[in-house]
C-alpha atoms as a PDB file:
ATOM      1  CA  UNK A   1      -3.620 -41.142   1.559  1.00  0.00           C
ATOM      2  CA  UNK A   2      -5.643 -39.721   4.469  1.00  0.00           C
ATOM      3  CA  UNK A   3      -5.171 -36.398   6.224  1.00  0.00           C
ATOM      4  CA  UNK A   4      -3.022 -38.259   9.103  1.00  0.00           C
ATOM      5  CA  UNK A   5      -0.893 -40.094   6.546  1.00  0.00           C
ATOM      6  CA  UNK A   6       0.129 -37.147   4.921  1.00  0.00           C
ATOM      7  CA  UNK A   7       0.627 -35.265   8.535  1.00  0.00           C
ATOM      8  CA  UNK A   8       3.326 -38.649   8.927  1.00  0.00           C
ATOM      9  CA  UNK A   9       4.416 -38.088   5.934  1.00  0.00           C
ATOM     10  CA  UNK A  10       5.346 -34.050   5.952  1.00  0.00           C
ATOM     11  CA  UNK A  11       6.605 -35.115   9.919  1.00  0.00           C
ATOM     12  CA  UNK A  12       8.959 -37.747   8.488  1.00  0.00           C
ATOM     13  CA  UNK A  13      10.526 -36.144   5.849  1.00  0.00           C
ATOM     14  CA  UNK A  14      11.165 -32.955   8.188  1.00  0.00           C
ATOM     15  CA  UNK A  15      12.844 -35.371  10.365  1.00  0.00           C
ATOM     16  CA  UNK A  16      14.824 -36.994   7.634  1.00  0.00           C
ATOM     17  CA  UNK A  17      16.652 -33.571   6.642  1.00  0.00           C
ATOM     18  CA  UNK A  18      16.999 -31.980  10.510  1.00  0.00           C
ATOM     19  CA  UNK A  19      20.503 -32.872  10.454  1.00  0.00           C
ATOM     20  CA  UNK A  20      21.325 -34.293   6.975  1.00  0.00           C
ATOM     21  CA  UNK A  21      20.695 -31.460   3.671  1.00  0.00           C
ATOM     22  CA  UNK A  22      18.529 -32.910   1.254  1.00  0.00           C
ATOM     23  CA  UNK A  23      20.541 -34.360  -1.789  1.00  0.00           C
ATOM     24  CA  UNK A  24      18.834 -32.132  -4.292  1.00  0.00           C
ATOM     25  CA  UNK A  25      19.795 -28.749  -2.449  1.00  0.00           C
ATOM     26  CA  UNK A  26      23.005 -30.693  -2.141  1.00  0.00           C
ATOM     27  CA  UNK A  27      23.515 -31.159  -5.927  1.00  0.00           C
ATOM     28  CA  UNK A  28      22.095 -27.368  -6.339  1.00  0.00           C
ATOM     29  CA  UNK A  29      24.497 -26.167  -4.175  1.00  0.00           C
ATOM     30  CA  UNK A  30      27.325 -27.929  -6.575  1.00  0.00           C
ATOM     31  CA  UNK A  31      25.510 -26.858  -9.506  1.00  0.00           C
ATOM     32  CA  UNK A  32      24.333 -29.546 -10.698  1.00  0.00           C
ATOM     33  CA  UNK A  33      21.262 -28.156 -12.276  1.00  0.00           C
ATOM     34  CA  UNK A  34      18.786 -31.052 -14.059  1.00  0.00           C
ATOM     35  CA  UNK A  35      16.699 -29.023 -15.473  1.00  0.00           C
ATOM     36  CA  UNK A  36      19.489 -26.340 -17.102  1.00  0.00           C
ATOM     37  CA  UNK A  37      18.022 -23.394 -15.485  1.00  0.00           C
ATOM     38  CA  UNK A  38      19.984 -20.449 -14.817  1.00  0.00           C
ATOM     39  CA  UNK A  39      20.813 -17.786 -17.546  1.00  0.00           C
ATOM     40  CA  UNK A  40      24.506 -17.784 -19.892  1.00  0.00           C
ATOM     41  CA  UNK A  41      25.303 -21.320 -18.125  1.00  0.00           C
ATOM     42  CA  UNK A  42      25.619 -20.572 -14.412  1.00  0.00           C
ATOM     43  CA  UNK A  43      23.496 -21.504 -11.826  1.00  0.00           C
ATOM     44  CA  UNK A  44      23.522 -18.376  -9.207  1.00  0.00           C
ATOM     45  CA  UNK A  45      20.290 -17.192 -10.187  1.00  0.00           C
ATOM     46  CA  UNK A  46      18.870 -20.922  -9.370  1.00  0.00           C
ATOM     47  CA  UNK A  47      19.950 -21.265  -6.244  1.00  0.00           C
ATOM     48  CA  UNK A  48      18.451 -17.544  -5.766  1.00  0.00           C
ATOM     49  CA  UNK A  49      14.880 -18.344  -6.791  1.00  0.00           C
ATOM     50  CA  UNK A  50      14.790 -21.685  -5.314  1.00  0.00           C
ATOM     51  CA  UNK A  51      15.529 -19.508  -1.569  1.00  0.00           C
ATOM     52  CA  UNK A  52      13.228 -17.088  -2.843  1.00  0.00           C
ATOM     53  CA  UNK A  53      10.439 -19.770  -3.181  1.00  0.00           C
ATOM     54  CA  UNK A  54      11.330 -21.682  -0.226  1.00  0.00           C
ATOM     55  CA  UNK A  55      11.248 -18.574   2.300  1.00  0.00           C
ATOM     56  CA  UNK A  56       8.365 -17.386   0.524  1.00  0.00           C
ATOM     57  CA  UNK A  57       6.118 -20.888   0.570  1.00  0.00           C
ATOM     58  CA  UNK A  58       7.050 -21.081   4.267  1.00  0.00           C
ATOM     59  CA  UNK A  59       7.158 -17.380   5.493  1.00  0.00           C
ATOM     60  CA  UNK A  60       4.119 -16.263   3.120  1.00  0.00           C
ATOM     61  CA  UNK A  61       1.902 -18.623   1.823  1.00  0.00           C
ATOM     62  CA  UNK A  62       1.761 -21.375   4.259  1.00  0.00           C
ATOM     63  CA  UNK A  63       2.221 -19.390   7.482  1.00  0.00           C
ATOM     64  CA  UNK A  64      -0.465 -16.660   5.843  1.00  0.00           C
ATOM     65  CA  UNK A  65      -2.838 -19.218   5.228  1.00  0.00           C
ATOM     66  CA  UNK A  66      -2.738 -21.064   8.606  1.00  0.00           C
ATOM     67  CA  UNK A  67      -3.112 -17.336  10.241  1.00  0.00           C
ATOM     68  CA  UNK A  68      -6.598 -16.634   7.706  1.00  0.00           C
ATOM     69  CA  UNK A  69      -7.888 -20.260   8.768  1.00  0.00           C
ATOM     70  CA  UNK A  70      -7.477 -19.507  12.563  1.00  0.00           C
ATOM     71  CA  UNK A  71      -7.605 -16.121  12.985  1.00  0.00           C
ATOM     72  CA  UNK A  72     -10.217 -15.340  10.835  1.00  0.00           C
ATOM     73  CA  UNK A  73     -13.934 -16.740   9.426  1.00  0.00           C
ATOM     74  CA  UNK A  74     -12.774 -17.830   5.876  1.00  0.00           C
ATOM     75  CA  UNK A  75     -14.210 -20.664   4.650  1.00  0.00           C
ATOM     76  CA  UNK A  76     -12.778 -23.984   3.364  1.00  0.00           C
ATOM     77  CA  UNK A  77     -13.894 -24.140  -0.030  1.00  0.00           C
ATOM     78  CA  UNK A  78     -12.550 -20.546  -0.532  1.00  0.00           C
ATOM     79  CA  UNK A  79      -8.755 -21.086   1.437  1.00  0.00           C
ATOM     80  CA  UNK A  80      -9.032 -24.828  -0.549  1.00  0.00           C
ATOM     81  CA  UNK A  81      -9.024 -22.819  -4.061  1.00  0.00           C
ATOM     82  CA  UNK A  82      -5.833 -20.719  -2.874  1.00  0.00           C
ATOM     83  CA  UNK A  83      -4.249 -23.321  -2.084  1.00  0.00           C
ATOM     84  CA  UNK A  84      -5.223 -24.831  -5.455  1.00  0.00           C
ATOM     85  CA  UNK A  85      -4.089 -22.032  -7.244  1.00  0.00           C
ATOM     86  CA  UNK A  86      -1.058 -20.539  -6.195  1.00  0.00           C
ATOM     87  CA  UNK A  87       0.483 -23.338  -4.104  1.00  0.00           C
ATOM     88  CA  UNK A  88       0.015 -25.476  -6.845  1.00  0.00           C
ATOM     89  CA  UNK A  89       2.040 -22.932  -9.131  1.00  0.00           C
ATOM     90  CA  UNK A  90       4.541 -23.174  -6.730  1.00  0.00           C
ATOM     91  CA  UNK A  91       4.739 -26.564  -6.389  1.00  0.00           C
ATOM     92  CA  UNK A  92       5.906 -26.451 -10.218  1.00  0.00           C
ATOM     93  CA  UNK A  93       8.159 -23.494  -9.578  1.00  0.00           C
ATOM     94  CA  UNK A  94      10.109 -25.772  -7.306  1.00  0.00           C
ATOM     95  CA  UNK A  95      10.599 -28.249 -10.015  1.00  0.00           C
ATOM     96  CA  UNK A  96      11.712 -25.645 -12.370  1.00  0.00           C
ATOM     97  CA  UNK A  97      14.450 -24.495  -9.712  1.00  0.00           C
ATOM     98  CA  UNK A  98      16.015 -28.280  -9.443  1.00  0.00           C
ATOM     99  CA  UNK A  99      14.260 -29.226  -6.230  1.00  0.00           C
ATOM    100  CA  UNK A 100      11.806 -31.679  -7.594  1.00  0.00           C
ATOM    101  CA  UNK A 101      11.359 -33.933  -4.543  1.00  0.00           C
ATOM    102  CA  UNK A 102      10.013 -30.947  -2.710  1.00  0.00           C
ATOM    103  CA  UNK A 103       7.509 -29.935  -5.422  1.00  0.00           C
ATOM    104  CA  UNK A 104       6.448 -33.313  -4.658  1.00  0.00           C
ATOM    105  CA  UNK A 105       6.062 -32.898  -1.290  1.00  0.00           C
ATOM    106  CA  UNK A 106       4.020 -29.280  -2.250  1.00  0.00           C
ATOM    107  CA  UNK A 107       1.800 -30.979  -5.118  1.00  0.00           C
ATOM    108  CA  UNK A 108       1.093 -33.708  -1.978  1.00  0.00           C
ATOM    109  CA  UNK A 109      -0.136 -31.187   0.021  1.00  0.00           C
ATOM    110  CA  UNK A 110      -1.944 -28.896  -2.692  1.00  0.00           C
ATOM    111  CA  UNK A 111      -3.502 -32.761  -3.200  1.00  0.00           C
ATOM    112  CA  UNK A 112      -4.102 -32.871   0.404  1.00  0.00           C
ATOM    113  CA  UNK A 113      -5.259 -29.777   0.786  1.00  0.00           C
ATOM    114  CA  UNK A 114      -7.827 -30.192  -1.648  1.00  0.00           C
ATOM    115  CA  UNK A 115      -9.534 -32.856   0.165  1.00  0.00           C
ATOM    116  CA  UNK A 116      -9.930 -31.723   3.738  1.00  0.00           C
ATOM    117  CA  UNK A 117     -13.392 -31.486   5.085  1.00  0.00           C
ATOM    118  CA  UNK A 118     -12.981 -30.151   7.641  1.00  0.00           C
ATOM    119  CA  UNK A 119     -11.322 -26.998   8.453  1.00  0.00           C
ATOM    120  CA  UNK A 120      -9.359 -27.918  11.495  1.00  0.00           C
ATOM    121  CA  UNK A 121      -7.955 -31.008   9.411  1.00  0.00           C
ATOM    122  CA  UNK A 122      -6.413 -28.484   7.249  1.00  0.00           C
ATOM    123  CA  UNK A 123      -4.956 -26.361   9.415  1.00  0.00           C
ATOM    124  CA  UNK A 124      -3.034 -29.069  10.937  1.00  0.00           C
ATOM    125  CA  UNK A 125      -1.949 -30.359   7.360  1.00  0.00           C
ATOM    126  CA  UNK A 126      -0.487 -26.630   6.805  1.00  0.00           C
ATOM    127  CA  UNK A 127       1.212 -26.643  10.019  1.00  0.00           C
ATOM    128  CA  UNK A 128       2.666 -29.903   9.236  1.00  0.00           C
ATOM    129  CA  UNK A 129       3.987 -28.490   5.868  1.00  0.00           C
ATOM    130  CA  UNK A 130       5.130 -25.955   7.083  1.00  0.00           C
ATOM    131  CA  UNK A 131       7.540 -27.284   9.766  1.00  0.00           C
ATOM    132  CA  UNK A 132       9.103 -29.067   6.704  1.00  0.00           C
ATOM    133  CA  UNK A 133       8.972 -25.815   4.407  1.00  0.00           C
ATOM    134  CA  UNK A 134      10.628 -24.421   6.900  1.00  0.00           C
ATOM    135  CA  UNK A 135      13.414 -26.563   7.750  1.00  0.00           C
ATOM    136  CA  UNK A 136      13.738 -26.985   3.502  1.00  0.00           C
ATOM    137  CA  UNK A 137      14.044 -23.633   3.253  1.00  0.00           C
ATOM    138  CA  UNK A 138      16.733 -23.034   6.062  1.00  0.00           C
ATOM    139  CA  UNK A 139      18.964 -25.724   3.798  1.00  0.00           C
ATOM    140  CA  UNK A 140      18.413 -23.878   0.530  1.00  0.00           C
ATOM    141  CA  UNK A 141      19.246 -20.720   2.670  1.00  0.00           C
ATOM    142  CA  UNK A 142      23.209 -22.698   3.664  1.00  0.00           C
ATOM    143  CA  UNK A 143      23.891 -22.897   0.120  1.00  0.00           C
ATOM    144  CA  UNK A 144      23.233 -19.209  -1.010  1.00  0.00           C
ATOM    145  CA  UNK A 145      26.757 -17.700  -1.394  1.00  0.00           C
ATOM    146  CA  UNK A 146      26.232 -14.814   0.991  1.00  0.00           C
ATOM    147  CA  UNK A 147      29.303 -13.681   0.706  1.00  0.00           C
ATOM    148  CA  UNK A 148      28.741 -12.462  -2.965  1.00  0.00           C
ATOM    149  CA  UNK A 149      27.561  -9.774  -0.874  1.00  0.00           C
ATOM    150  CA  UNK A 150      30.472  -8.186  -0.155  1.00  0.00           C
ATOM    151  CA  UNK A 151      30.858  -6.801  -3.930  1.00  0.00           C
ATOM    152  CA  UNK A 152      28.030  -4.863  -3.917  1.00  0.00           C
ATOM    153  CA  UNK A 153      28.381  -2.480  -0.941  1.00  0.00           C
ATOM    154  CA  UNK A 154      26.365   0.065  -0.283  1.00  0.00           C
ATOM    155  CA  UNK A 155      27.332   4.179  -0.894  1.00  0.00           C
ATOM    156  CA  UNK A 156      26.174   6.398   1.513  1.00  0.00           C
ATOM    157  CA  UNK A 157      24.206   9.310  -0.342  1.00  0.00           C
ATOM    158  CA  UNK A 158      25.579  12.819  -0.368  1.00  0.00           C
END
């Protein structure tokens, strides 16, 4: 796939889960679990990583990275083999955490990514990603039981 296909691509599946959650977050959120991970049988800790990676590959590592390509004079070949490198460990991480559809989508764009040749191209491929990370990340973010919360309030020192 080109550069622009892949742009489409991250644009249309975005689109596709603006109003309607994704069926895997769904089934996460019901703990339903392919991949049987979460410790003693329960699936809290799941859902927990799989927010921590999704606010961390939109809020970190893709918004990061598009902020070094434009902001500073890094190089390609150099932002290419970050990209590489982590992203594509996180790309697996989301598979681990039940969401394998969006390590998809993240292995697409470490693929991507990986064959820009221009810089600009890949800036616009991250920004692209991003938009979806984000809105994938907001729906992982609904089905975190906040309200957990509430039994571990915090004791004023002294």
């Amino acid at each position: 796939m080109t550069v622009d296909e892949v742009i489409t691509r991250f644009e249309q599946e975005r689109e596709k889960i603006w109003f309607e959650q994704p069926d895997e977050v769904c089934d996460l959120g019901k703990g339903i679990v392919p991949r049987g991970t979460g410790s003693r049988g329960q699936y809290l800790s799941t859902i927990i990583f799989a927010e921590g990676e999704a606010r961390t590959m939109a809020d970190e590592m893709l918004w990061g990275l598009i902020r070094v390509a434009e902001d500073t004079d890094a190089d390609l070949p150099t932002l290419q083999s970050i990209i590489k490198e982590i992203i594509g460990y996180k790309a697996d991480f989301f598979d681990f955490v039940s969401l394998p559809h969006a390590a998809s989508m993240i292995h697409l764009y470490v693929e991507t990514a990986c064959q820009c040749t221009t810089l600009h191209d890949l800036c616009r491929l991250s920004h692209a990603a991003l938009s979806y990370a984000n809105r994938l990340h907001m729906w992982v973010d609904f089905i975190l039981p906040w309200g957990l919360g509430d039994g571990f309030r915090q004791v004023k020192a002294g």
